[in-house]
Protein backbone atom coordinates (compact mmCIF):
# COMPACT_ATOMS: atom_id res chain seq x y z
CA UNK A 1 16.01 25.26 -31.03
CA UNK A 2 13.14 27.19 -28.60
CA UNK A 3 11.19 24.52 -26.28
CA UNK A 4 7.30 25.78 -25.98
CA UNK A 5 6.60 26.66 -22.17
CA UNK A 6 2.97 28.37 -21.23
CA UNK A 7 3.33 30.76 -18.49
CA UNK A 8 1.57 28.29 -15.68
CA UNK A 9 3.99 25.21 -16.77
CA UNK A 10 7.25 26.67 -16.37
CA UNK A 11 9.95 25.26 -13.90
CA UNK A 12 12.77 28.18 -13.38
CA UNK A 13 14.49 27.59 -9.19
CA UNK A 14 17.70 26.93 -10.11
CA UNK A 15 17.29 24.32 -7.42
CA UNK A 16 14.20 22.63 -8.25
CA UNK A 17 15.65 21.65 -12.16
CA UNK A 18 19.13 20.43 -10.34
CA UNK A 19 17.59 17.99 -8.29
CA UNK A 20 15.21 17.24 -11.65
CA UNK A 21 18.24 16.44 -13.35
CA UNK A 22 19.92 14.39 -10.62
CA UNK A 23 16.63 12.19 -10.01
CA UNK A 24 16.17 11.54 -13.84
CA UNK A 25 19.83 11.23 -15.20
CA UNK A 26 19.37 9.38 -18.49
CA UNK A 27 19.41 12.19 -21.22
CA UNK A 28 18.92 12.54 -24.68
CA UNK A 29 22.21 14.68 -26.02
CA UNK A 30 21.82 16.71 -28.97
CA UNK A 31 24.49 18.98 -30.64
CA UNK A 32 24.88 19.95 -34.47
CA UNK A 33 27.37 18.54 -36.38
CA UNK A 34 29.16 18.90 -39.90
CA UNK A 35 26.40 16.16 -41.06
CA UNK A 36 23.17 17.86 -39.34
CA UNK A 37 22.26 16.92 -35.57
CA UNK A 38 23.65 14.31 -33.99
CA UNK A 39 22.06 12.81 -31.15
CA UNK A 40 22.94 10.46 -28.07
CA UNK A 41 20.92 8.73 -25.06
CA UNK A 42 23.06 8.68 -22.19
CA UNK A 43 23.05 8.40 -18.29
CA UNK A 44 24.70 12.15 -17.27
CA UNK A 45 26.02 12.62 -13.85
CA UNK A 46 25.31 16.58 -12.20
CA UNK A 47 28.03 17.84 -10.34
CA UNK A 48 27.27 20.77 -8.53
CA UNK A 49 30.37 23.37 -7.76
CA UNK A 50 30.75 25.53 -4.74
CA UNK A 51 29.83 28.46 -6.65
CA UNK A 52 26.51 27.00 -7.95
CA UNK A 53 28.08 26.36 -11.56
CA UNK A 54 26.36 23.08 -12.81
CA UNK A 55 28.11 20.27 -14.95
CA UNK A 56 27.32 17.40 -16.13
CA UNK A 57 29.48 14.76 -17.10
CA UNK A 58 29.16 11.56 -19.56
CA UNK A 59 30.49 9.14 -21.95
CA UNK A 60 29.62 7.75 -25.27
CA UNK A 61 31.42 5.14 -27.16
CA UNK A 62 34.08 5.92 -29.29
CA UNK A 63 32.55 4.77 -32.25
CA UNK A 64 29.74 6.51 -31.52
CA UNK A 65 30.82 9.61 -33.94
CA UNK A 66 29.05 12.33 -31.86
CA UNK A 67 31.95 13.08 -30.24
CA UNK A 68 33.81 14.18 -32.62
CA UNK A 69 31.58 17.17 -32.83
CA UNK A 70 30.90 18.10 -29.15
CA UNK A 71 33.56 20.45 -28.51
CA UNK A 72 33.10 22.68 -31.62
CA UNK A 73 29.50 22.53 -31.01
CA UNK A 74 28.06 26.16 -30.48
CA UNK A 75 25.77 24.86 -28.16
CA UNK A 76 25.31 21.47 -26.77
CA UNK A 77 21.45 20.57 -25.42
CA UNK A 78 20.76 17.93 -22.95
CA UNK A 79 16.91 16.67 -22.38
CA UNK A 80 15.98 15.42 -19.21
CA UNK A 81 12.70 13.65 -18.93
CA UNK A 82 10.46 12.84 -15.36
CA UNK A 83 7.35 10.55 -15.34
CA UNK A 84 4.99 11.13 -17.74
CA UNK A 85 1.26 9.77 -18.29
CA UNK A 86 -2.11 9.89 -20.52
CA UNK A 87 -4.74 12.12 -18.96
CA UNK A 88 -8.78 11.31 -19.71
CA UNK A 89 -11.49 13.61 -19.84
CA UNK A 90 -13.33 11.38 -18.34
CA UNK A 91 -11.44 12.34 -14.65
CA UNK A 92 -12.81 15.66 -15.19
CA UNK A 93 -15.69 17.53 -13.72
CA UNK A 94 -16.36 20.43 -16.46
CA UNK A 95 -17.20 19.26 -19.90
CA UNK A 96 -16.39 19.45 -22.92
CA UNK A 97 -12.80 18.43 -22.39
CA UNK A 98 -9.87 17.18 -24.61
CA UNK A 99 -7.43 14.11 -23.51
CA UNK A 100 -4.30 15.66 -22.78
CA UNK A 101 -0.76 14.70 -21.65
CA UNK A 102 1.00 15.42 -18.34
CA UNK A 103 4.87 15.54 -17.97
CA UNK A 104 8.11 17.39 -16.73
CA UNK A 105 11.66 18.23 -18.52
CA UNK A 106 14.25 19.58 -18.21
CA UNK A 107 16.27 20.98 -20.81
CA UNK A 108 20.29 21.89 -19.89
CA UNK A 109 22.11 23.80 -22.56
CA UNK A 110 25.73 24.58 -22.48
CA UNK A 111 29.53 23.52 -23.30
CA UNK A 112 31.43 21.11 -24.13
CA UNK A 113 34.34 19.43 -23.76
CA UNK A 114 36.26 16.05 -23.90
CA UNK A 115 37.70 14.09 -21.10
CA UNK A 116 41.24 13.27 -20.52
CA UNK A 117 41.12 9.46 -19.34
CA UNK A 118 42.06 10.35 -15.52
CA UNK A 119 39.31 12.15 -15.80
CA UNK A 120 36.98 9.15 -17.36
CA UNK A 121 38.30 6.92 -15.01
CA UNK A 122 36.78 8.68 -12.28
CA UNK A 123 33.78 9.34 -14.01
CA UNK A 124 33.04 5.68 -14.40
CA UNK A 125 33.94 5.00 -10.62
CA UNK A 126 31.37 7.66 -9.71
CA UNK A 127 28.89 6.89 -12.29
CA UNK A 128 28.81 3.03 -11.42
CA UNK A 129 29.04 4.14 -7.34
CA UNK A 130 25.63 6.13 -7.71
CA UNK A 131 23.73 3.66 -9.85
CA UNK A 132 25.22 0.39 -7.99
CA UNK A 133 24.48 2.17 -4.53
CA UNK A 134 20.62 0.94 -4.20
CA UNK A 135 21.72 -3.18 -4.77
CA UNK A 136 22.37 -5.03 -1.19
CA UNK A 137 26.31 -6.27 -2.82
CA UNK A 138 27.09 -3.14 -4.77
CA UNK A 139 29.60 -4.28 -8.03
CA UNK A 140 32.55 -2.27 -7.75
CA UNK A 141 34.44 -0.71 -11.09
CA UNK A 142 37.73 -1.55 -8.44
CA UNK A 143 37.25 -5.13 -8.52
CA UNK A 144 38.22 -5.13 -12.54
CA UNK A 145 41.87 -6.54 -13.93
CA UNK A 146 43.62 -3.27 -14.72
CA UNK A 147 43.97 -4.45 -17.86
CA UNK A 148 40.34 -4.99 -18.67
CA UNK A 149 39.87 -0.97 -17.33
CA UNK A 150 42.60 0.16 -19.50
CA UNK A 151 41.21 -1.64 -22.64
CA UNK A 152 37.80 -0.26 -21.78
CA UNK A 153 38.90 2.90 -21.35
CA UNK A 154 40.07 3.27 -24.79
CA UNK A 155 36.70 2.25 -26.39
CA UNK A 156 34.83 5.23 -25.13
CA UNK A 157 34.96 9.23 -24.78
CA UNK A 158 34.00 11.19 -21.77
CA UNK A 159 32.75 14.50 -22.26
CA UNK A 160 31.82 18.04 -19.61
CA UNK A 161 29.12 20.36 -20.39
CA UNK A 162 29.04 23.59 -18.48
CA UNK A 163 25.50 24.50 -18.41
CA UNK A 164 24.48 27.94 -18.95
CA UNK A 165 20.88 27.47 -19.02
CA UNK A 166 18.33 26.11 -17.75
CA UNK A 167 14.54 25.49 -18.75
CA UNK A 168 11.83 23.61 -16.90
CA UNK A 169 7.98 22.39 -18.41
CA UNK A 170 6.42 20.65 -15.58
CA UNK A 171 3.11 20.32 -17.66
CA UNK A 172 0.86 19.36 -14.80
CA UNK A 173 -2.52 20.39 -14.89
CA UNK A 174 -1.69 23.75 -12.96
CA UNK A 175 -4.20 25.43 -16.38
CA UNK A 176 -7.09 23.39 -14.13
CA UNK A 177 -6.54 23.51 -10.84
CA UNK A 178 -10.51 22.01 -10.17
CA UNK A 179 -9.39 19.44 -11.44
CA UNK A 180 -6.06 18.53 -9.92
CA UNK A 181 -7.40 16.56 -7.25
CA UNK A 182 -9.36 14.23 -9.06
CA UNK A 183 -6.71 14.09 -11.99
CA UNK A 184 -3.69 12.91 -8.93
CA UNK A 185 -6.39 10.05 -7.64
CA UNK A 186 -7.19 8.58 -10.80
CA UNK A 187 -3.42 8.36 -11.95
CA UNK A 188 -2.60 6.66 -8.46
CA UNK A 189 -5.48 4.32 -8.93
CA UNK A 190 -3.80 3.91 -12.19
CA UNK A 191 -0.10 3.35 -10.98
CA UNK A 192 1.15 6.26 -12.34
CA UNK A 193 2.79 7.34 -8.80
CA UNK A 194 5.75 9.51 -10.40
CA UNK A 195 3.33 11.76 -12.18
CA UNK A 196 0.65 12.07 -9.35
CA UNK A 197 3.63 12.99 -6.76
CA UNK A 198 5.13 15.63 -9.05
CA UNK A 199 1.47 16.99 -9.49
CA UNK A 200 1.27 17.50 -5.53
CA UNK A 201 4.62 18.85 -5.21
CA UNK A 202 3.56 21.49 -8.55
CA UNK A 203 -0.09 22.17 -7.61
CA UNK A 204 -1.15 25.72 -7.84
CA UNK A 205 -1.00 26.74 -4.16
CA UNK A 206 1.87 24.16 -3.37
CA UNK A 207 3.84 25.02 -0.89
CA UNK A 208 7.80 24.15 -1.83
């Protein structure tokens, strides 16, 4: 499974795809199993080790029977997908011109393996910190009966990929750099803010 990348819409700093992945955490998990592929959508949480080695770490409910296939799995992919929005032909200057499609994703390949629960425990603690951490009264997985945790606990699976590669498309009109300018104004005007700042950050001549 090959993703597509032109030469002028590939993402591959290291750096740049790790903080892709940390601001755009809900992923679509795909893995083959005895049946054929098996897919999941899931929030994943990057965990960055001293040594640059990047993880990422999620659960899925036990009845969810993905699981059972993750660890044998030669090769588990993870899709990450950033804003994304229509582009008219109409925004541009040279004619004739095609409607097109700007985006950016990230795909994370690697291992996995399952979770004991002292391990999932702590994942959820962490997960619901990050997500929780923008509300003015944060909910707090600590506030739960014990009980409740422990019965919760047994309902789901938590899984670790090691990833050992990545591959950015940040498909962003870098091909027409004419028309970048006028392409970012009418997608603002539009309300399509995500898209428009990625095309600044990713304009040919951009400085990082």
């Amino acid at each position: 499974m090959t993703l597509y990348v032109p030469a002028h819409f590939r993402a591959d700093d290291p750096e740049t795809l790790a903080r892709f992945i940390e601001a755009n955490g809900f992923a679509t998990l795909v893995s083959q199993g005895a049946g054929g592929l098996q897919v999941s959508h899931v929030p994943l949480l990057a965990e960055r080790a001293q040594d640059g080695q990047l993880r990422l770490l999620g659960h899925v409910a036990r009845a969810n029977e993905h699981w059972k296939g993750l660890e044998d799995a030669a090769e588990v992919l993870a899709i990450f997908h950033g804003p994304h929005a229509y582009v008219s032909p109409t925004w541009y200057v040279n004619h004739p011109s095609v409607p097109t499609w700007n985006y950016a994703v990230v795909h994370a390949r690697g291992k996995a393996r399952l979770m004991e629960e002292a391990e999932l425990h702590d994942l959820l603690m962490r997960l619901s910190s990050v997500y929780e951490s923008p509300n003015p009264k944060p909910w707090r997985m600590s506030e739960l009966p014990a009980a409740y945790v422990d019965g919760m606990l047994k309902m789901i699976v938590g899984f670790e990929i090691e990833v050992e590669r990545l591959e950015g498309k940040f498909k962003l009109s870098q091909n027409r750099p004419a028309e970048v300018a006028r392409v970012i104004e009418a997608l603002e005007a539009r309300g399509e803010a995500g898209v428009a700042s990625l095309m600044r950050e990713h304009a040919p001549g951009a400085k990082g």
